[in-house]
C-alpha atoms as a PDB file:
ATOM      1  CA  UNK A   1     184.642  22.940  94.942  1.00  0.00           C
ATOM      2  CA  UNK A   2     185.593  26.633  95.265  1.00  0.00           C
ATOM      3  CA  UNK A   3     184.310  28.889  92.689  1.00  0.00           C
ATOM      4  CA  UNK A   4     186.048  30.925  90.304  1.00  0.00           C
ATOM      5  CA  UNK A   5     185.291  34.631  89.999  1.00  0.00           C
ATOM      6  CA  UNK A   6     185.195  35.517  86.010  1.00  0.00           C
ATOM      7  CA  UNK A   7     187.368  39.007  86.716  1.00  0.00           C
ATOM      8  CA  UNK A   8     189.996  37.176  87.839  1.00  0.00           C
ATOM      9  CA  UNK A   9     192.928  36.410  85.305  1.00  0.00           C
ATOM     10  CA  UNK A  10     193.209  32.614  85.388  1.00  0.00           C
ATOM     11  CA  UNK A  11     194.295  30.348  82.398  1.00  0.00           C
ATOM     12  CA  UNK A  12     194.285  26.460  82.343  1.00  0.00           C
ATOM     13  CA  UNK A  13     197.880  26.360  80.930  1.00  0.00           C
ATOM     14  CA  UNK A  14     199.291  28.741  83.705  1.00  0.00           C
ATOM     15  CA  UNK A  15     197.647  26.662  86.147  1.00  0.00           C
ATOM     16  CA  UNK A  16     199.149  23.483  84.916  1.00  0.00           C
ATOM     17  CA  UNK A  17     202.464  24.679  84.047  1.00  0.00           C
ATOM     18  CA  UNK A  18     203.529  26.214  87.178  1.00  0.00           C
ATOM     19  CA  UNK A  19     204.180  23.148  88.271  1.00  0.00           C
ATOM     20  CA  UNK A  20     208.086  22.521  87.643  1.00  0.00           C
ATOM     21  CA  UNK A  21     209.386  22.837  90.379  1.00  0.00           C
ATOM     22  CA  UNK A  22     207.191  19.546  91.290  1.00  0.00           C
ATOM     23  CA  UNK A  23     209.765  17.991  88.269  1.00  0.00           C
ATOM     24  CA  UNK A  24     212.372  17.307  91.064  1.00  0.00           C
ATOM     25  CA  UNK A  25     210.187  15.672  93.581  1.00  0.00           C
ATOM     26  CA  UNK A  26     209.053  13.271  90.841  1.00  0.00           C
ATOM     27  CA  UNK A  27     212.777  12.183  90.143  1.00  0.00           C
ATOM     28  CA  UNK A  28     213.095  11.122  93.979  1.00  0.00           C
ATOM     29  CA  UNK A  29     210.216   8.626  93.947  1.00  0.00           C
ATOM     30  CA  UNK A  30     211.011   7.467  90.465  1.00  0.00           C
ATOM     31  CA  UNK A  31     212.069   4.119  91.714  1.00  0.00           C
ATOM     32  CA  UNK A  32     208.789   2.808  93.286  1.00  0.00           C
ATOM     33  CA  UNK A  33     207.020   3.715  90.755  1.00  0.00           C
ATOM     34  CA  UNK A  34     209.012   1.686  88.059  1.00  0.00           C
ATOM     35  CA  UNK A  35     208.521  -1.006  90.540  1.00  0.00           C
ATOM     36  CA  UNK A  36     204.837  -0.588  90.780  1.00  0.00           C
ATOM     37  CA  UNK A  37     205.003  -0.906  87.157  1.00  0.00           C
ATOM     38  CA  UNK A  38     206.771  -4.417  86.777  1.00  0.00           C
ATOM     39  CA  UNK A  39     204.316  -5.009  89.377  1.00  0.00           C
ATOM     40  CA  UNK A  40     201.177  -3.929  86.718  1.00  0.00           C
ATOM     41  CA  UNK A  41     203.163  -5.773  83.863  1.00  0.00           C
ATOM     42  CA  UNK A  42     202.955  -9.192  85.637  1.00  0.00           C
ATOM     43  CA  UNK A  43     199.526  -8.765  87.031  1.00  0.00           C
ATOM     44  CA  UNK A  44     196.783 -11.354  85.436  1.00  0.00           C
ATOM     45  CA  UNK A  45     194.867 -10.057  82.553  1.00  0.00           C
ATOM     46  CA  UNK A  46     191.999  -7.700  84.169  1.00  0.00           C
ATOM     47  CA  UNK A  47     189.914  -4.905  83.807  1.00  0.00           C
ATOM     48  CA  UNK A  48     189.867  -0.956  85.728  1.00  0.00           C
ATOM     49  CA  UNK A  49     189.059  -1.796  89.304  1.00  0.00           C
ATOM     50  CA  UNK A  50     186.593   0.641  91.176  1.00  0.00           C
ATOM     51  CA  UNK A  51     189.007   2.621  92.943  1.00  0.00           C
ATOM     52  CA  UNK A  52     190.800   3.425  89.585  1.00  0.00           C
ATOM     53  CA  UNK A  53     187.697   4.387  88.007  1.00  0.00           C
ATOM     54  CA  UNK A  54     186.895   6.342  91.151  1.00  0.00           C
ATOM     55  CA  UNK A  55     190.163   7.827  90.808  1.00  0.00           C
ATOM     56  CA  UNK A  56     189.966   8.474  86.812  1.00  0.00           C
ATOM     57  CA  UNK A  57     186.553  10.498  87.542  1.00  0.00           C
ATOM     58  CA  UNK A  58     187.890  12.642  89.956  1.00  0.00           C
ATOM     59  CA  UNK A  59     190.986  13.604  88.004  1.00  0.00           C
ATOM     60  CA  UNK A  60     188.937  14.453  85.167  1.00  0.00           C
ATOM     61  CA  UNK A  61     186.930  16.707  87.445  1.00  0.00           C
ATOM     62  CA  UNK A  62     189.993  18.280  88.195  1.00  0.00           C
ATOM     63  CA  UNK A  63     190.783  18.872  84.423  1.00  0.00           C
ATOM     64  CA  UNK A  64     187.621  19.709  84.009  1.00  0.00           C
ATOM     65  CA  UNK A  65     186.135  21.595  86.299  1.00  0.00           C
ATOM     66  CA  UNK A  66     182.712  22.421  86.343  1.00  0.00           C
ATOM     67  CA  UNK A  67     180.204  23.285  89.954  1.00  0.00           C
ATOM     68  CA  UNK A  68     176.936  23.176  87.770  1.00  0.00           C
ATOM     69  CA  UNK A  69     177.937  19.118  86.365  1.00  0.00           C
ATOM     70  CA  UNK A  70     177.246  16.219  88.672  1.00  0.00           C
ATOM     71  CA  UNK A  71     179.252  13.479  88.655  1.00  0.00           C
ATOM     72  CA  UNK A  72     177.189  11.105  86.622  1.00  0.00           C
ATOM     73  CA  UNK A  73     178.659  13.305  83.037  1.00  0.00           C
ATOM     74  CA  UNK A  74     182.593  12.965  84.581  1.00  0.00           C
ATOM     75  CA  UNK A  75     181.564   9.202  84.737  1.00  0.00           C
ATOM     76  CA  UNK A  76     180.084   8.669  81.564  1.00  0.00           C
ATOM     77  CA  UNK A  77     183.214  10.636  79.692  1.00  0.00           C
ATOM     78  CA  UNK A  78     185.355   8.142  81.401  1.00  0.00           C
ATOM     79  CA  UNK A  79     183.847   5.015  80.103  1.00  0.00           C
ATOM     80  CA  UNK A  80     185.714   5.274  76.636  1.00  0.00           C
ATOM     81  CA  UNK A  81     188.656   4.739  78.462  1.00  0.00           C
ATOM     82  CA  UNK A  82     187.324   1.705  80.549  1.00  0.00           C
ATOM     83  CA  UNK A  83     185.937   0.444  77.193  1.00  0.00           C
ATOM     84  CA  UNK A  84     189.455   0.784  75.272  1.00  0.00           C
ATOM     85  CA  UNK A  85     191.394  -0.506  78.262  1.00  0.00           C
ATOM     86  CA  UNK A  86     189.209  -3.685  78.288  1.00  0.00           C
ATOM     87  CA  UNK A  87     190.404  -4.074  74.828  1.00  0.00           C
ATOM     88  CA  UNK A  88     193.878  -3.150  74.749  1.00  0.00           C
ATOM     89  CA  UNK A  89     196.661  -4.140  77.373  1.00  0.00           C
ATOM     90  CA  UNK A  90     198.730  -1.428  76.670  1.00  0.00           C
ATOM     91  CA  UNK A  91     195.869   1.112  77.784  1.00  0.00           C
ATOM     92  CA  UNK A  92     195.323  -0.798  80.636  1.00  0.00           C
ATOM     93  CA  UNK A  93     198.927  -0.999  82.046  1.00  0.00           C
ATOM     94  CA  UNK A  94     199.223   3.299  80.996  1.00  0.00           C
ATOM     95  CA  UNK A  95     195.879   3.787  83.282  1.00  0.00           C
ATOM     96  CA  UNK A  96     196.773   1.113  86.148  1.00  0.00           C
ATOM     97  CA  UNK A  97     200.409   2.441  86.212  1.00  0.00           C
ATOM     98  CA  UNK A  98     199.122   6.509  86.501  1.00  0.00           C
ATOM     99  CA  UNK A  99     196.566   5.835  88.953  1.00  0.00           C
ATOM    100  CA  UNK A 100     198.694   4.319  91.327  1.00  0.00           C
ATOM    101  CA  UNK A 101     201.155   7.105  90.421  1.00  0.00           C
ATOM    102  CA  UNK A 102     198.765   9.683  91.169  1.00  0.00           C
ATOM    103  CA  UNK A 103     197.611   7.639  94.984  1.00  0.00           C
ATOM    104  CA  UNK A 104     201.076   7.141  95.923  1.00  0.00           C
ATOM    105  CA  UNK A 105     201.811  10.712  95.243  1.00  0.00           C
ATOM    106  CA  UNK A 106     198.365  11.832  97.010  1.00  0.00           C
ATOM    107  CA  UNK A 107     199.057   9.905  99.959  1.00  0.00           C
ATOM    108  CA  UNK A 108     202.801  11.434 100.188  1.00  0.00           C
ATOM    109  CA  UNK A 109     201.441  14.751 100.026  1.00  0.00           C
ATOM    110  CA  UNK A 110     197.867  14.105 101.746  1.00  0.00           C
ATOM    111  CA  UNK A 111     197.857  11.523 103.411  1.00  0.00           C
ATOM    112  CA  UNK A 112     195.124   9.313 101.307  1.00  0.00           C
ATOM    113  CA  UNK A 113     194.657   7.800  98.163  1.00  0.00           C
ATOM    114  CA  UNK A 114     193.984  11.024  95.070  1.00  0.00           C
ATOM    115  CA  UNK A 115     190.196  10.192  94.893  1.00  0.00           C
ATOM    116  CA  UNK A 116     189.638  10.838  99.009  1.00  0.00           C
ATOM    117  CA  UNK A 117     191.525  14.383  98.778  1.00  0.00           C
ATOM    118  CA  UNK A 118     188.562  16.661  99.367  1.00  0.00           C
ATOM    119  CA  UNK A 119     190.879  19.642  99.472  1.00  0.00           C
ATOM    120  CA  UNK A 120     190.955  20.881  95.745  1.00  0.00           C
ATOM    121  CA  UNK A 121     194.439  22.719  96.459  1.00  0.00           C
ATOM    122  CA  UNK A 122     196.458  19.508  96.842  1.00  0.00           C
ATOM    123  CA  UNK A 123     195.262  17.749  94.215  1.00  0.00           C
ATOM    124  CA  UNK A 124     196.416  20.844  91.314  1.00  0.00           C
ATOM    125  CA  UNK A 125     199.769  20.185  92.183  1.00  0.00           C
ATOM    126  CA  UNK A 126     199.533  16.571  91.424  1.00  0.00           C
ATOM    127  CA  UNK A 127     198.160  16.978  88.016  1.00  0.00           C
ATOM    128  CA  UNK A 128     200.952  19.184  87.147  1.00  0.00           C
ATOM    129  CA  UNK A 129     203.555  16.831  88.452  1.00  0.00           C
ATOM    130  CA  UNK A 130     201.456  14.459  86.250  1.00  0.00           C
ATOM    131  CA  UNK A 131     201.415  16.450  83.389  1.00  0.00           C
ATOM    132  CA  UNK A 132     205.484  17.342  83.276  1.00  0.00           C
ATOM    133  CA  UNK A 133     206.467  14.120  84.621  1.00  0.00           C
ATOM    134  CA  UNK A 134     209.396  13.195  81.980  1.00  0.00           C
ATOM    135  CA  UNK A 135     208.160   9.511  82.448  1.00  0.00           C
ATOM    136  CA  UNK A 136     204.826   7.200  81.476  1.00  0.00           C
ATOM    137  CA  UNK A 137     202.737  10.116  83.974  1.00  0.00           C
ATOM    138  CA  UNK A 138     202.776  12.216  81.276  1.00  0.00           C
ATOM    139  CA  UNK A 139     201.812   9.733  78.388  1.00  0.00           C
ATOM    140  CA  UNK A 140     198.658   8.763  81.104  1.00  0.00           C
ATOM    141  CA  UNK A 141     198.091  12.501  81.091  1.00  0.00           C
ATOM    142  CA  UNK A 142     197.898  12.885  77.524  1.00  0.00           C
ATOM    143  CA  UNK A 143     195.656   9.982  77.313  1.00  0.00           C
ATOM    144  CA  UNK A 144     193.200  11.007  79.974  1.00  0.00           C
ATOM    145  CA  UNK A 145     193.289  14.766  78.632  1.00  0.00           C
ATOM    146  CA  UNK A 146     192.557  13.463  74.603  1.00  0.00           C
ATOM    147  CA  UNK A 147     190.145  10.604  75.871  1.00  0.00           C
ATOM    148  CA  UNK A 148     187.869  12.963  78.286  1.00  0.00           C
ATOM    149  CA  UNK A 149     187.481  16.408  76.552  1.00  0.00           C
ATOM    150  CA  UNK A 150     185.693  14.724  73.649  1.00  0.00           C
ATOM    151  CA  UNK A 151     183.372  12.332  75.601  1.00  0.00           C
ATOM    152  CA  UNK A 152     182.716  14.800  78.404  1.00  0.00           C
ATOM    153  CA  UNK A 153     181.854  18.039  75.859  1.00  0.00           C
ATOM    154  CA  UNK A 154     179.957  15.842  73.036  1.00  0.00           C
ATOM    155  CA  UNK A 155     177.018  14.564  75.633  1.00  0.00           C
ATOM    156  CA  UNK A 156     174.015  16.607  74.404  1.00  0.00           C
ATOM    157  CA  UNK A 157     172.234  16.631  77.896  1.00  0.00           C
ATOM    158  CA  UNK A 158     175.440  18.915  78.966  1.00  0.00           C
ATOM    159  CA  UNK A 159     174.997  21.452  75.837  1.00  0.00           C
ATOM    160  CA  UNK A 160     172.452  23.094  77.250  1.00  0.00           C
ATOM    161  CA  UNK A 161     173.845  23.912  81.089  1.00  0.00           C
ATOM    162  CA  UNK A 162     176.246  25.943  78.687  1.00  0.00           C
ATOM    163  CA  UNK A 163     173.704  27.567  76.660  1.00  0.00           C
ATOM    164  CA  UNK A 164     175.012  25.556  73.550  1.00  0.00           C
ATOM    165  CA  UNK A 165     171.648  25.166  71.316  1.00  0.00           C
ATOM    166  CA  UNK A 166     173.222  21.817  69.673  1.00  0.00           C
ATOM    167  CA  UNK A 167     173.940  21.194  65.902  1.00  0.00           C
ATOM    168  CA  UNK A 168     172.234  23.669  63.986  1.00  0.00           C
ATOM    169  CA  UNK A 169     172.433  21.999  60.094  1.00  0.00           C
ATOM    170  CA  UNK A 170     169.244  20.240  60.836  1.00  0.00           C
ATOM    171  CA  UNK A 171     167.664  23.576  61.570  1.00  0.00           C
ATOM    172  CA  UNK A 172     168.775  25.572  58.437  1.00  0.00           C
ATOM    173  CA  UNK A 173     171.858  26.750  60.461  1.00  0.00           C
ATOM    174  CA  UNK A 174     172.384  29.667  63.123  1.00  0.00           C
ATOM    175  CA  UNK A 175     172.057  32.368  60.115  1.00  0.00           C
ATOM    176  CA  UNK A 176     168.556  33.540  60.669  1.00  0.00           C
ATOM    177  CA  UNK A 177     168.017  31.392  63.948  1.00  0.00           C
ATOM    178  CA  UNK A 178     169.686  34.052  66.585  1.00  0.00           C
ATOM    179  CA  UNK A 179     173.371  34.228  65.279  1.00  0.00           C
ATOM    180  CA  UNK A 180     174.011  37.127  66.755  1.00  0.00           C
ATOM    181  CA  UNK A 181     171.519  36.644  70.169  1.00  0.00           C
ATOM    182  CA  UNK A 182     174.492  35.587  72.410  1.00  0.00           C
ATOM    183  CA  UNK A 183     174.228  38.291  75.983  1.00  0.00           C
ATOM    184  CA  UNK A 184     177.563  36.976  77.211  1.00  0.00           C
ATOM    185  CA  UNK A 185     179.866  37.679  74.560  1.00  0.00           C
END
């Protein structure tokens, strides 16, 4: 992944919504997709497949993104949603239905299936078609987003590779225990 200097001026929500012009692509291929969809309605009961998982942790990467976290913390913030969709239908249709959104629209713009993309550059555009897609993309964008910032940022072995100390109640609070010791700030 290419690294981010701190000097530059870079914001999360410019980066996502600059993509409307995408908006008019997504109209064109509306049509499969709603097919791929009766296609997921109809399916046999079943749970995520590999390749959607595989798919779901590399997309939160991309929401995400962080050089110093290995793979193992995207993984574990995406098992909520793996639990829930075992659980409810509805959940998994939403996930089935946006991963296959998000491979067919890799492989028109890449060539391959959104998990194989190595080349970070065409894989932002995609999650800003997904996120201002009028249709179900954005609902699975909503979900993934909600579902994966809580369960990636509330695993305490990741507090500390961002020099977060943990709760402090326990402690007597941050008060007299280096409130004010933060160098980066």
């Amino acid at each position: 992944m290419k690294l981010l200097h701190w000097t530059r001026r870079f914001s999360r929500r410019g980066f996502l919504t600059r993509g409307a012009a995408t908006v008019a692509a997504v109209a064109a291929s509306r049509g499969a997709v709603l097919a791929r969809a009766q296609e997921v309605r109809t399916a046999a009961p079943r749970n995520l497949q590999t390749e959607e998982v595989q798919t779901l942790v590399k997309f939160t990467r991309d929401l995400f993104p962080h050089d110093r976290l290995d793979d193992s913390y995207y993984e574990r913030a995406v098992q909520p949603l793996e639990q829930e969709a075992a659980k409810d239908r509805a959940t998994l249709e939403l996930l089935a239905l946006g991963v296959s959104r998000l491979n067919e629209w890799a492989r028109l713009a890449a060539g391959k299936a959104y998990a194989d993309v190595e080349d970070e550059a065409k894989r932002v555009p995609l999650i800003q078609r997904m996120q201002l897609d009028p249709s179900a993309s954005a609902d699975f964008f909503h979900k993934v987003y909600t579902t994966t910032i809580v369960s990636l940022y509330n695993q305490p072995e990741v507090w500390p590779l961002f020099g977060y100390e943990g709760p402090s109640s326990a402690k007597g609070g941050y008060l007299h225990r280096g409130f004010d010791d933060l160098n980066w700030l």
